[in-house]
N, C-alpha and C. Protein backbone atom coordinates (compact mmCIF):
# COMPACT_ATOMS: atom_id res chain seq x y z
N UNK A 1 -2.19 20.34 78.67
CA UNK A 1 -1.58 19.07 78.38
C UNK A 1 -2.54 18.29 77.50
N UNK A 2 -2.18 17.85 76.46
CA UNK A 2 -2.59 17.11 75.59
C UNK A 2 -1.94 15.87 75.13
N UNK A 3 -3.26 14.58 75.63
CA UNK A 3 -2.70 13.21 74.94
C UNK A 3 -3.32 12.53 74.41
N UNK A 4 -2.96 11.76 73.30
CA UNK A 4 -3.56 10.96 72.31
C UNK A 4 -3.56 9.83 72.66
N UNK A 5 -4.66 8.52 72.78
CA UNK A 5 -4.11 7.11 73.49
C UNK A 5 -5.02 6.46 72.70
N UNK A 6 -4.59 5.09 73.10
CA UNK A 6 -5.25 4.09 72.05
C UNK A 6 -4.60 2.57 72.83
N UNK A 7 -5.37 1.85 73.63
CA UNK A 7 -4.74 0.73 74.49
C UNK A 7 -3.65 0.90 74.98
N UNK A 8 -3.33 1.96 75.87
CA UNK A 8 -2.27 2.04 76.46
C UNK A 8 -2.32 2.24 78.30
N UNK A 9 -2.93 0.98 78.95
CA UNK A 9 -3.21 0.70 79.89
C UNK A 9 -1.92 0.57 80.95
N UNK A 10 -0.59 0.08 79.69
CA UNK A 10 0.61 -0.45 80.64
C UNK A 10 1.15 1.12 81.15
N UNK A 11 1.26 2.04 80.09
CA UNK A 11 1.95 3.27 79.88
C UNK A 11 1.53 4.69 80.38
N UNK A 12 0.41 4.86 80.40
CA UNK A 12 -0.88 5.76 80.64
C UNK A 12 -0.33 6.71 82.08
N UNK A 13 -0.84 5.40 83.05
CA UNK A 13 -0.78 6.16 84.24
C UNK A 13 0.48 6.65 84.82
N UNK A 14 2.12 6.15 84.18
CA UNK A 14 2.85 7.02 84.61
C UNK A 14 3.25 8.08 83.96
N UNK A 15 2.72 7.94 82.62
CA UNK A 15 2.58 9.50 81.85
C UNK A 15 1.81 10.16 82.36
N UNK A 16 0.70 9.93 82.96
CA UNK A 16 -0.19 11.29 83.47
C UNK A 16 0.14 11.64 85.07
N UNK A 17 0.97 10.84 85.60
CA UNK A 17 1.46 10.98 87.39
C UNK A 17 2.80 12.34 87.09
N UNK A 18 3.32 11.73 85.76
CA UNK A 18 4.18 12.48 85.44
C UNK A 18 3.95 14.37 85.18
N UNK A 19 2.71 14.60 84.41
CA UNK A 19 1.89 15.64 84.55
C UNK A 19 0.69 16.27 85.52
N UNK A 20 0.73 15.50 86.47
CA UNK A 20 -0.37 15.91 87.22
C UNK A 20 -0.57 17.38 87.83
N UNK A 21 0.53 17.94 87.97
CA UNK A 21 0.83 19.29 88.04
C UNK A 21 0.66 20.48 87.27
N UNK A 22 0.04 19.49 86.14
CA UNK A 22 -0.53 20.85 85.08
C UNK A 22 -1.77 21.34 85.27
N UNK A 23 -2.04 22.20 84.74
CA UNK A 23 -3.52 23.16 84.74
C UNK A 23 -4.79 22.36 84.35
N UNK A 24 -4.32 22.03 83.12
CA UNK A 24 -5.54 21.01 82.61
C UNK A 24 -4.46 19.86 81.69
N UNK A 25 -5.60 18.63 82.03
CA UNK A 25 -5.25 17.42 81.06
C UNK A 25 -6.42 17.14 80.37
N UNK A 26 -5.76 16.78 78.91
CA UNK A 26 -6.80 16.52 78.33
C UNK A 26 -6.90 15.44 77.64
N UNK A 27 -7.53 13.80 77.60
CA UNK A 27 -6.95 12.78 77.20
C UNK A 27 -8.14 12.86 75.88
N UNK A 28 -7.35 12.34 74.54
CA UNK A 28 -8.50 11.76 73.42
C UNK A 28 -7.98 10.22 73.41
N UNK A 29 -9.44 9.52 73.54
CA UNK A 29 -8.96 7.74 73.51
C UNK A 29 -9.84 7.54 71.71
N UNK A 30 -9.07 6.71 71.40
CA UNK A 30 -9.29 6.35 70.14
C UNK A 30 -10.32 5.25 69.96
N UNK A 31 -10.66 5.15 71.36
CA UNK A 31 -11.42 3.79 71.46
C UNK A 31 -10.82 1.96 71.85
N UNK A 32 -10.29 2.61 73.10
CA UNK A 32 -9.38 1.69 73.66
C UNK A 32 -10.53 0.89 74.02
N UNK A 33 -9.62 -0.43 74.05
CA UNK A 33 -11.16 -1.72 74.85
C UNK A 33 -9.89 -2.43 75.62
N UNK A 34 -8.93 -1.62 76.33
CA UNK A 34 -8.55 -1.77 77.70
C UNK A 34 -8.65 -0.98 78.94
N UNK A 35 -7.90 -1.02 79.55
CA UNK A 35 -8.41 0.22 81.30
C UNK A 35 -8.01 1.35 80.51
N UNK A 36 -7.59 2.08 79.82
CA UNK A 36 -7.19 3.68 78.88
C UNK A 36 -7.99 4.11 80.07
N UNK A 37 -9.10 4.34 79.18
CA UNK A 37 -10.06 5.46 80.06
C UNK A 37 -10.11 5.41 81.15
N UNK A 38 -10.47 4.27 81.87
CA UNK A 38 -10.61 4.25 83.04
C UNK A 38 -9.42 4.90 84.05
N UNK A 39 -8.05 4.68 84.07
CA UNK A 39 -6.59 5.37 84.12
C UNK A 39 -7.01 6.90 83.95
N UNK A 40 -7.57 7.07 82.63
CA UNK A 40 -7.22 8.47 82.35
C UNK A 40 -8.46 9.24 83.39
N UNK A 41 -9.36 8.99 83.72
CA UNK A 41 -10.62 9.30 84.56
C UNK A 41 -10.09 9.79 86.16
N UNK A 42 -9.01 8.64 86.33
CA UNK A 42 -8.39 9.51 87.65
C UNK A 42 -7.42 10.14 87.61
N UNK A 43 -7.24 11.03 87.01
CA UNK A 43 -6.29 12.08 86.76
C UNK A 43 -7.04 13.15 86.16
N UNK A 44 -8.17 12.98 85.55
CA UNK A 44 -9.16 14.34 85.18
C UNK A 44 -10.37 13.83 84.55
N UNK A 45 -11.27 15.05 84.47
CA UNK A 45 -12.63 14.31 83.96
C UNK A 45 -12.08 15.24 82.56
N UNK A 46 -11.72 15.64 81.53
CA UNK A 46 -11.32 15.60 80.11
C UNK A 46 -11.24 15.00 79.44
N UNK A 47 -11.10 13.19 79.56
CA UNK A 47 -11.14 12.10 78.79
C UNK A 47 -11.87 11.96 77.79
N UNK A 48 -11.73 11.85 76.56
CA UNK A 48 -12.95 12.00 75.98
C UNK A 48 -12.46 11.23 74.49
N UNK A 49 -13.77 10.40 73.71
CA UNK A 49 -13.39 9.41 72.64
C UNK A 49 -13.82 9.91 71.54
N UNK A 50 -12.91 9.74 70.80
CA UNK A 50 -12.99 9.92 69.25
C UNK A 50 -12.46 9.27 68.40
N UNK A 51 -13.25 8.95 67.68
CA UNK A 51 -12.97 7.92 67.11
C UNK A 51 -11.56 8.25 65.68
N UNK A 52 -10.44 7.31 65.46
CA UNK A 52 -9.39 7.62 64.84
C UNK A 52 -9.46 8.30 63.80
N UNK A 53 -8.89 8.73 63.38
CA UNK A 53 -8.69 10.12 61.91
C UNK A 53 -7.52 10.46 61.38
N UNK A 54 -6.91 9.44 61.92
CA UNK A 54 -5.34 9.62 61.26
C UNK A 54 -4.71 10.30 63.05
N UNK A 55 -3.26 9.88 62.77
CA UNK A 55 -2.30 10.95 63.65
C UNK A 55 -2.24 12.48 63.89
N UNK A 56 -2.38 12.88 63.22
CA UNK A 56 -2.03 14.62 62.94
C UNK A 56 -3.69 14.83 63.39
N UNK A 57 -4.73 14.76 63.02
CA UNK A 57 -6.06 14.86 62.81
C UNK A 57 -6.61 14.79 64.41
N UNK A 58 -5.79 13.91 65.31
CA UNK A 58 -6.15 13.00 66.91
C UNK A 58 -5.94 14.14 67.31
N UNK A 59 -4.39 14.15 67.02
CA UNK A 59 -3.55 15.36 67.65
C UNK A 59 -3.95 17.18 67.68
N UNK A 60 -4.31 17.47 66.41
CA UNK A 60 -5.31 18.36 66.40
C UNK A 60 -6.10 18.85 66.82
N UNK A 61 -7.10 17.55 67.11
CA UNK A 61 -8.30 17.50 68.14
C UNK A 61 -8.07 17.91 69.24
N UNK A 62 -7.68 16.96 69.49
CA UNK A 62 -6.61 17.27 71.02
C UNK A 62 -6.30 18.21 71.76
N UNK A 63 -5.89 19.02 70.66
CA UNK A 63 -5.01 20.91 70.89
C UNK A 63 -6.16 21.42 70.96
N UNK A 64 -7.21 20.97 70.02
CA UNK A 64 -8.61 21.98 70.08
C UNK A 64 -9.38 22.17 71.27
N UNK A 65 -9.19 21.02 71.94
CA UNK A 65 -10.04 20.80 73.26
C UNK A 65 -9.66 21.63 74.56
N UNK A 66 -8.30 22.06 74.43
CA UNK A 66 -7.47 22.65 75.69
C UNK A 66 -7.64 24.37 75.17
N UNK A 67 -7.94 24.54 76.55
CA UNK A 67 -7.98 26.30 76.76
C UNK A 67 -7.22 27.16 76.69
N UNK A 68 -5.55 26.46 77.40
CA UNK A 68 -4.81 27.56 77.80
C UNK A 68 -4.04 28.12 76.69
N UNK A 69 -3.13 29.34 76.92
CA UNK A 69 -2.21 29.68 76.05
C UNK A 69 -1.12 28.98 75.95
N UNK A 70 -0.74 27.83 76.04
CA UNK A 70 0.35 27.07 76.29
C UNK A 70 -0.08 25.82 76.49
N UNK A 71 0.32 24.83 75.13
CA UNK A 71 0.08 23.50 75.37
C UNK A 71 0.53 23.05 75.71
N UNK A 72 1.24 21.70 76.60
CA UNK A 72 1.98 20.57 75.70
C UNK A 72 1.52 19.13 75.43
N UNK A 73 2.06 18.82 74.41
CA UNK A 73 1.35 17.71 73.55
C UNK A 73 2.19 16.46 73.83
N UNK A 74 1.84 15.48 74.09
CA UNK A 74 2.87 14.35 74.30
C UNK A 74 2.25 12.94 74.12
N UNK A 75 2.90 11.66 74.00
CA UNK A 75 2.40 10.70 73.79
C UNK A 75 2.30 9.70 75.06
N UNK A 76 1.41 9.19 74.97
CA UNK A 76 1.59 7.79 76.86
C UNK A 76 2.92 7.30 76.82
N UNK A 77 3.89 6.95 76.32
CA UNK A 77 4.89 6.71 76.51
C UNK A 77 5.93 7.37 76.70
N UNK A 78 5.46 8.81 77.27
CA UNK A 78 6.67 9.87 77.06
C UNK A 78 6.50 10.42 78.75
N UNK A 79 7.28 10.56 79.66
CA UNK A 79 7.44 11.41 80.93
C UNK A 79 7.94 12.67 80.71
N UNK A 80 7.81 13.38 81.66
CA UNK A 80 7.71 14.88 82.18
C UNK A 80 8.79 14.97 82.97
N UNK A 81 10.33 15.14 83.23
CA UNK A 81 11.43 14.90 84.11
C UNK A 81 10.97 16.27 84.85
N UNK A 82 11.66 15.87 86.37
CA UNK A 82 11.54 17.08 87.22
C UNK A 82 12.25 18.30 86.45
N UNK A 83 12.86 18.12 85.98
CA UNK A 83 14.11 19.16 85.23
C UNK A 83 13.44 19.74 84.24
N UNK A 84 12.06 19.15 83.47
CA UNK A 84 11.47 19.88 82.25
C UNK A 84 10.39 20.57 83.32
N UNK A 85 9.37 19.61 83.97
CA UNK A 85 8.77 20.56 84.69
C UNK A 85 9.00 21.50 85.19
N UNK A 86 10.33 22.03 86.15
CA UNK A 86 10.64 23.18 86.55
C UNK A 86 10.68 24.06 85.67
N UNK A 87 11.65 23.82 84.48
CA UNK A 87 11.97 24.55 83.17
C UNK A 87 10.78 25.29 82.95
N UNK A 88 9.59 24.22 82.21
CA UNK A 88 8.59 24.72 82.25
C UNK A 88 7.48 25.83 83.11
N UNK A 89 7.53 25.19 84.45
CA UNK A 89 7.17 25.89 85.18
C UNK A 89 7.64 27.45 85.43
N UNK A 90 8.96 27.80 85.52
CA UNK A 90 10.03 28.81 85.30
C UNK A 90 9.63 29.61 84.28
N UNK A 91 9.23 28.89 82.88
CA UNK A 91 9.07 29.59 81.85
C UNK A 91 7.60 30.60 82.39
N UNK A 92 6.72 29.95 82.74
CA UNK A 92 5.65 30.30 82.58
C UNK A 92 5.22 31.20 83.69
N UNK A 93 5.92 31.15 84.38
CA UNK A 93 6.10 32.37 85.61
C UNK A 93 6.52 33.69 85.66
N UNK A 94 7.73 33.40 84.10
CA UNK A 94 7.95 34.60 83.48
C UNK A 94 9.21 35.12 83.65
């Protein structure tokens, strides 16, 4: 799981409650100077700042940092429905 954030203190933590069930999370903060990090810290120690580089460039990063064979990439304002997680989950079980 891969997310890109940037002051998103309101949005954060139910995007990542929403994923907590994944393997790994991996947050890039752009250099938030609200709670970001702090939010993203209890949900995994992956948090990690870099400073902006454009959209595509964050996002990139992002993908680079995660291990598995299977990403997914999403933004703080986006949830995980029980219905994709299973999907997902399903998929990956085989």
């Amino acid at each position: 799981m891969a997310i890109v954030v940037l002051n998103e203190e309101e949005r954060l933590r139910a995007c990542l409650e929403s994923v907590v069930w994944a393997d790994e999370i991996v947050v890039v903060d752009a250099g938030s100077s609200d709670k970001t990090m702090a939010i993203a810290r209890e949900f995994t120690d992956r948090a990690i700042f870099r400073a902006w580089d454009g959209y595509g460039a964050q996002k990139n990063f992002a993908l680079g940092q995660c291990h598995g064979d299977w990403v997914l990439s999403i933004d703080a304002d986006e949830r995980v429905s029980d219905a994709l997680r299973e999907e997902i989950q399903a998929t990956l079980r085989g």
